[in-house]
N, C-alpha and C. Protein backbone atom coordinates (compact mmCIF):
# COMPACT_ATOMS: atom_id res chain seq x y z
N UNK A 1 95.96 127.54 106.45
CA UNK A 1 95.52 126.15 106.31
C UNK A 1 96.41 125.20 107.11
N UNK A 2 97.57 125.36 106.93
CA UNK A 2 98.82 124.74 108.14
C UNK A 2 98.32 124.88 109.56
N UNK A 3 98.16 126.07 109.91
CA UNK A 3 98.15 126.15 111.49
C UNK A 3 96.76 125.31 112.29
N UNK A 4 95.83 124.98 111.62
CA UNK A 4 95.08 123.75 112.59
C UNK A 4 95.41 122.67 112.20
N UNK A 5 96.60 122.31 111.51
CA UNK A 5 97.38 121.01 111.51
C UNK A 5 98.16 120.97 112.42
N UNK A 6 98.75 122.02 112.96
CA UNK A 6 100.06 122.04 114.05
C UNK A 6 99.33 122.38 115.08
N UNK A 7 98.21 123.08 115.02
CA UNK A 7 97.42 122.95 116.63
C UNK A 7 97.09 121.46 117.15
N UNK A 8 96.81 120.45 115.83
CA UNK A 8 96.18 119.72 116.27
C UNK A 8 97.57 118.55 116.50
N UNK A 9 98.41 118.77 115.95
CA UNK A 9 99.70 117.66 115.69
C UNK A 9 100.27 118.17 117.54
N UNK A 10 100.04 119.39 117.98
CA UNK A 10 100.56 119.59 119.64
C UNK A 10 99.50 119.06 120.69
N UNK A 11 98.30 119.52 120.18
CA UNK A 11 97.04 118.90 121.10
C UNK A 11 97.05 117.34 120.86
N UNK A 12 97.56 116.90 119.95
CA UNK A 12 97.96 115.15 120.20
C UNK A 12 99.33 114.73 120.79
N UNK A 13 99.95 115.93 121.02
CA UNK A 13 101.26 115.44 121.41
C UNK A 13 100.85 115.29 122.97
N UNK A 14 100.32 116.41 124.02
CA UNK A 14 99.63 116.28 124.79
C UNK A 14 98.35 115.19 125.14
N UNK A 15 98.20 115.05 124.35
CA UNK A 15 97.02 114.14 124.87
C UNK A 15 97.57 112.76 124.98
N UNK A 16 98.66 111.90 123.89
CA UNK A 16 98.88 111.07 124.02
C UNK A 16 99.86 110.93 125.23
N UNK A 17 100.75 112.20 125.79
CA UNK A 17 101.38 112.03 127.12
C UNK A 17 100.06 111.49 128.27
N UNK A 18 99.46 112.74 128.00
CA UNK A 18 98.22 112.37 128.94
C UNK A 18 97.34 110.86 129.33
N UNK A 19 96.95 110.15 127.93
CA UNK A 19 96.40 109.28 128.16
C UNK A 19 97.43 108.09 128.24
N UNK A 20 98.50 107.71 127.97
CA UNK A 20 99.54 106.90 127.30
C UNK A 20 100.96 106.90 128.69
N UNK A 21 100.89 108.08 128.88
CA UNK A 21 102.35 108.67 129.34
C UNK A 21 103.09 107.85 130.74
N UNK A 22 101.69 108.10 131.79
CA UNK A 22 101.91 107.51 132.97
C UNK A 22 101.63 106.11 132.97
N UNK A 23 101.76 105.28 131.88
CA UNK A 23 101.94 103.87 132.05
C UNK A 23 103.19 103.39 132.09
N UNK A 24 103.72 104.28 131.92
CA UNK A 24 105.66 103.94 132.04
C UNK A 24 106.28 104.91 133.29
N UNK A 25 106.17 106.09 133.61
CA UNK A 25 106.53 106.97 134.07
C UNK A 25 105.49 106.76 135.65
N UNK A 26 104.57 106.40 135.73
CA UNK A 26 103.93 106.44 136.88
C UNK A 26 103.34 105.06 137.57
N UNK A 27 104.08 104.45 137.35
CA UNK A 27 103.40 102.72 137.15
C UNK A 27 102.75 102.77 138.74
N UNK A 28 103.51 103.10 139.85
CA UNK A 28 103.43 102.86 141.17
C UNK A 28 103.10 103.80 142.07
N UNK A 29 102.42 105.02 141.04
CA UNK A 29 101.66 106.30 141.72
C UNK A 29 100.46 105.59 141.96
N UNK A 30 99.54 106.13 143.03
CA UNK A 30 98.29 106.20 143.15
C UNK A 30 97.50 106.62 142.03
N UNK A 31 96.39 105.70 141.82
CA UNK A 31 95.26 105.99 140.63
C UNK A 31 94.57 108.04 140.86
N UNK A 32 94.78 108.26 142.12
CA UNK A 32 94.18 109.41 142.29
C UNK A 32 95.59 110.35 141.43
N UNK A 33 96.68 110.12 141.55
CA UNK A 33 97.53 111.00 141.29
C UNK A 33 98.02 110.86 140.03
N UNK A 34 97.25 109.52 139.10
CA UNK A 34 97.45 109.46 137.42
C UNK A 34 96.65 110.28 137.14
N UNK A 35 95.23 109.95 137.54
CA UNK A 35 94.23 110.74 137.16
C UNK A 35 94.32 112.11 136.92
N UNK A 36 95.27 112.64 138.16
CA UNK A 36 95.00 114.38 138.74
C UNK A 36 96.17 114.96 137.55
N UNK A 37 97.46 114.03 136.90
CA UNK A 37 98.64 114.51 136.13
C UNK A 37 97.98 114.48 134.63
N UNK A 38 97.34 113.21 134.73
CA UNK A 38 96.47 113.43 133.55
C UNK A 38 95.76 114.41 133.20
N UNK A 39 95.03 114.81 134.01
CA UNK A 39 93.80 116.24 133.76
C UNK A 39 94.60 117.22 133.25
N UNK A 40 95.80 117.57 134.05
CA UNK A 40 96.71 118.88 133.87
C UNK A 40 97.24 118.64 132.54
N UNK A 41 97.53 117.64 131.85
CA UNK A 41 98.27 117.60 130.68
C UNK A 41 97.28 117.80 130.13
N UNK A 42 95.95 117.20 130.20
CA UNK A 42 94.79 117.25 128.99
C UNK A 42 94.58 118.86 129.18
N UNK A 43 94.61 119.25 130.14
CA UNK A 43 94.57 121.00 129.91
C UNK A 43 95.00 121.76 128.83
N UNK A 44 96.37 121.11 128.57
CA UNK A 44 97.07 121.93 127.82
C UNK A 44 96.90 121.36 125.94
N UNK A 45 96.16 119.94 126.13
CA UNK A 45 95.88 119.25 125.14
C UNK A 45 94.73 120.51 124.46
N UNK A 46 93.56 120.41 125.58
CA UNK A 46 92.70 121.55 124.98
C UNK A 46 92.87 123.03 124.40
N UNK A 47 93.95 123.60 125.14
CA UNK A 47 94.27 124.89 125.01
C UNK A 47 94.67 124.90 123.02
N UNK A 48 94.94 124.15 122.60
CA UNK A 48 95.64 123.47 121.33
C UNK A 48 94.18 123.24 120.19
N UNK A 49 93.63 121.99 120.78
CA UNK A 49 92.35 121.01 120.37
C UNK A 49 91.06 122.31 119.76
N UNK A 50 91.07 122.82 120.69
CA UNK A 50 89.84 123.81 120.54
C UNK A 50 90.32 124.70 119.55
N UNK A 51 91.54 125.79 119.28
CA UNK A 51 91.20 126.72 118.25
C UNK A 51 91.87 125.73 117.12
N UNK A 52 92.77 124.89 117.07
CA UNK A 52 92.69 123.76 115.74
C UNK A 52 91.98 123.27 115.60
N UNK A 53 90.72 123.05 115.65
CA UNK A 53 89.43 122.43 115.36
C UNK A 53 88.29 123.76 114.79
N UNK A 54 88.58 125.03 115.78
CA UNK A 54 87.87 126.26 115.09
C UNK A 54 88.61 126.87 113.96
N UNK A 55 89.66 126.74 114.08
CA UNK A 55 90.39 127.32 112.73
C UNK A 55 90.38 126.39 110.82
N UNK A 56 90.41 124.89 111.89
CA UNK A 56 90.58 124.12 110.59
C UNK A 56 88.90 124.02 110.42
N UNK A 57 88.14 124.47 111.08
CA UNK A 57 86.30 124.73 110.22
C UNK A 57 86.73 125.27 109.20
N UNK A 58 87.02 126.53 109.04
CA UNK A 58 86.84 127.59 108.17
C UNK A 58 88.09 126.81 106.61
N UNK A 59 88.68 125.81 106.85
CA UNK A 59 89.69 125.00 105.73
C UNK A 59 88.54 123.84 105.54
N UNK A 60 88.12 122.91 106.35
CA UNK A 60 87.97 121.63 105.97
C UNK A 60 86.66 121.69 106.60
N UNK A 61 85.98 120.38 106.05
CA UNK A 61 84.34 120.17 106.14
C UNK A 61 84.82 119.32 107.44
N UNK A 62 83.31 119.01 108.00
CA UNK A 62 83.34 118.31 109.59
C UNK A 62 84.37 116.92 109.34
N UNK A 63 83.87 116.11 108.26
CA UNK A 63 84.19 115.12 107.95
C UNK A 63 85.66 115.29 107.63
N UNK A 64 86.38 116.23 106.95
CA UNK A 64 88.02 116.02 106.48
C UNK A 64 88.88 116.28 107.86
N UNK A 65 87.74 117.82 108.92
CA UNK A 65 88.68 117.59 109.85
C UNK A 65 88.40 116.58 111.13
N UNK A 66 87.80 115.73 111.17
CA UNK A 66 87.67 114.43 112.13
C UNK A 66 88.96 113.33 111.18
N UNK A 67 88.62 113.18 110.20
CA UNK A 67 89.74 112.55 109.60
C UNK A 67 90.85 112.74 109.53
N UNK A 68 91.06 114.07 109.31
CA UNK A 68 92.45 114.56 109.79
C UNK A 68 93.17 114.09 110.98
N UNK A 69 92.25 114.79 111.93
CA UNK A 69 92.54 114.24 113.45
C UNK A 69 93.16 113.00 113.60
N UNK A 70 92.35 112.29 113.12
CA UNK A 70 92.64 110.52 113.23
C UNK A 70 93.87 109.98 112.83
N UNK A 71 94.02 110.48 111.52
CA UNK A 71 95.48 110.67 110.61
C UNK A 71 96.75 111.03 111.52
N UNK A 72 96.70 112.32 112.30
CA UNK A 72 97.19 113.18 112.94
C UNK A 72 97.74 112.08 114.22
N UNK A 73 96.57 111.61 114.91
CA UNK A 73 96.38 111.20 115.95
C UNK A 73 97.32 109.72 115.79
N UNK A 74 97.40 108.75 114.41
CA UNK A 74 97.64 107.53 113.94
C UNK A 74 99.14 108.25 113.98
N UNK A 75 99.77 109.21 112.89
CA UNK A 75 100.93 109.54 112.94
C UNK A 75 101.67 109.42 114.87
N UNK A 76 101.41 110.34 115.52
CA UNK A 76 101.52 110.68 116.51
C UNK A 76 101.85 109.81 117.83
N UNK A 77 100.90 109.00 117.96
CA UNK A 77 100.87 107.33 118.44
C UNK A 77 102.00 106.91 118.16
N UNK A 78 101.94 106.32 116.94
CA UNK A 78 103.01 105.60 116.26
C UNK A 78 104.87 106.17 116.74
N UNK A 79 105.17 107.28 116.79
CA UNK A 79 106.27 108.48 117.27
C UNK A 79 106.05 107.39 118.54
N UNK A 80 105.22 108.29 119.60
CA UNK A 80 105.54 108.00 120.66
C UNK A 80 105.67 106.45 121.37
N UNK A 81 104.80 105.72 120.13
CA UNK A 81 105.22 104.04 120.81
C UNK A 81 106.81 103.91 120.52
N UNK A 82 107.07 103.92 119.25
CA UNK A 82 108.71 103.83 119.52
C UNK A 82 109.70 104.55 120.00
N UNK A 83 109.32 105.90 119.87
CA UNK A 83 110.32 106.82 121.06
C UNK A 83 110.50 106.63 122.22
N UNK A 84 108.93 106.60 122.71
CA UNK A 84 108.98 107.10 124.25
C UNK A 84 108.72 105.65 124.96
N UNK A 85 107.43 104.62 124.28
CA UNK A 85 107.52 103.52 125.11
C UNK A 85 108.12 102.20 123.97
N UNK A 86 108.77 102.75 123.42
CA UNK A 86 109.94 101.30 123.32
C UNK A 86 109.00 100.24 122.31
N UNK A 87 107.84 100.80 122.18
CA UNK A 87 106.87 99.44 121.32
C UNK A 87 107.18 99.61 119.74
N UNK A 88 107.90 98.42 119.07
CA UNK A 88 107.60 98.73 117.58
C UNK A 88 106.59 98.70 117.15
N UNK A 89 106.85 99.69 115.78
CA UNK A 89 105.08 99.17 115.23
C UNK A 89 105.13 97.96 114.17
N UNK A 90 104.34 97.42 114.46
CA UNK A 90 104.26 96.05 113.77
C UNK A 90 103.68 96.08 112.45
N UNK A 91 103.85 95.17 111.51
CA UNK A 91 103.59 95.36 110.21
C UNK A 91 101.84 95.70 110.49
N UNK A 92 100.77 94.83 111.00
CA UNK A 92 99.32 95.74 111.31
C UNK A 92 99.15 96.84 111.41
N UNK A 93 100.29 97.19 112.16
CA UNK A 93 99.80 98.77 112.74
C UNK A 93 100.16 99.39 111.29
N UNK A 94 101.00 99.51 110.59
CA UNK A 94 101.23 99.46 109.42
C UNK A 94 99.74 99.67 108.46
N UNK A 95 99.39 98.29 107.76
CA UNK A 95 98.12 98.47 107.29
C UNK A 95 97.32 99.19 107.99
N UNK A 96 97.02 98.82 108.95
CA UNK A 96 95.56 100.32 109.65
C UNK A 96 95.98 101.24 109.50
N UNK A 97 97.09 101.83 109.62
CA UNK A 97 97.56 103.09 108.98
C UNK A 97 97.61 103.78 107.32
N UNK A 98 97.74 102.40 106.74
CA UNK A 98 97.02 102.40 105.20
C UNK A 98 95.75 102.45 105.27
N UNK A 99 95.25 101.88 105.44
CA UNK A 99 93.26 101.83 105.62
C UNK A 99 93.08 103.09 106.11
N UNK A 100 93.77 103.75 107.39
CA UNK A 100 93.22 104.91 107.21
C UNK A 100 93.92 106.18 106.15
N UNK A 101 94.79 106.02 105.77
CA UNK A 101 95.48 106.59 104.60
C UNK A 101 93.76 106.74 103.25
N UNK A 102 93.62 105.56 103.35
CA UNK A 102 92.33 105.21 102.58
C UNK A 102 91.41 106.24 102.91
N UNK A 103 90.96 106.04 103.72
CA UNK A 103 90.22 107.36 104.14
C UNK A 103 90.14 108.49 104.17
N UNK A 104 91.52 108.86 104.67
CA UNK A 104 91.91 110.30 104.33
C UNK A 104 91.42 110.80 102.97
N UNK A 105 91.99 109.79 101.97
CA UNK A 105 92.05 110.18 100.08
C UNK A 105 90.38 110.13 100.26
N UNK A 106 89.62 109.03 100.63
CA UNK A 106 88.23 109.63 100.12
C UNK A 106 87.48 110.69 100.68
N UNK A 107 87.78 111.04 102.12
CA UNK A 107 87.02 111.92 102.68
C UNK A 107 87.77 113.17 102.08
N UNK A 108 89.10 113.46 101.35
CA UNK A 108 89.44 114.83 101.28
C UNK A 108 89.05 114.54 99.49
N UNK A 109 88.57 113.83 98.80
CA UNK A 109 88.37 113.49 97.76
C UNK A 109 87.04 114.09 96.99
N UNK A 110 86.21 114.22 97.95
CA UNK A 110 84.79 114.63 98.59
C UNK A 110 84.28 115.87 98.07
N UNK A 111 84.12 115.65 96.68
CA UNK A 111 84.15 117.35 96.46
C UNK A 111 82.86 118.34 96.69
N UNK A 112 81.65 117.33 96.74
CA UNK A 112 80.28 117.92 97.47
C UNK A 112 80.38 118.24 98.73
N UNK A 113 81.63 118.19 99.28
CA UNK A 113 81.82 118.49 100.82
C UNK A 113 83.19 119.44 101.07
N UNK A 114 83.64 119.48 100.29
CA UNK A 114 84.59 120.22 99.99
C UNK A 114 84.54 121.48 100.60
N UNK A 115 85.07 122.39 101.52
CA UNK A 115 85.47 123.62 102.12
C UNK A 115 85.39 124.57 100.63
C-alpha cells in the first residue's frame, strides 16, 4: 500500500523539476532547449507515474488515488518552493492545503468507493 505513495511522491519530485525547475536554473537557455530538458526529466517522471498509479489501483478507488496525487503533488510543491526556489509559502497556500486536506478525509472517507 506504501509503494504507490513513493512512486508517486518521486514521479512528483521529477515532474515538479521538470515543469518548475528551469525557471531558475535556465532563465537564458533557448525555449527549444527548456522544452528538450524538460521532456527528459518528464521521462523519468513517467517511469515512476505509471506503475504508482497501476499499483495504487489495486489499494485505492479512481477517486482516492487522483486525490492522493494532488495531496502528494500540494506536499511536494510546497518542499520545492522553499528549498529550491526560495518562495515562502504564504499563509493561503496554507489554507488550500487545508481545503485540500478536506478532501482527502472525504474522498478516503468514501466507503461505497472504498478499495
Amino acid at each position: 500500500m506504501f509503494r504507490p505513495i513513493v512512486f508517486l511522491l518521486i514521479s512528483n519530485l521529477f515532474m515538479t523539476f521538470a515543469w518548475y525547475g528551469h525557471l531558475k536554473t535556465l532563465k537564458t537557455a533557448p525555449l527549444w532547449m527548456v522544452i528538450f530538458v524538460s521532456w527528459a526529466i518528464a521521462f523519468f517522471e513517467y517511469c515512476f507515474q505509471v506503475p504508482g498509479n497501476r499499483i495504487g489501483a489495486q489499494y485505492f478507488s479512481l477517486a482516492q488515488l487522483k486525490v492522493l496525487q494532488e495531496v502528494i503533488t500540494m506536499v511536494v510543491f510546497a518542499g520545492f518552493s522553499v528549498w529550491y526556489m526560495k518562495v515562502p509559502v504564504t499563509r493561503n497556500y496554507f489554507f488550500a492545503a487545508m481545503l485540500l486536506a478536506g478532501a482527502a478525509y472525504l474522498i478516503f472517507s468514501d466507503r461505497a468507493h472504498s478499495g
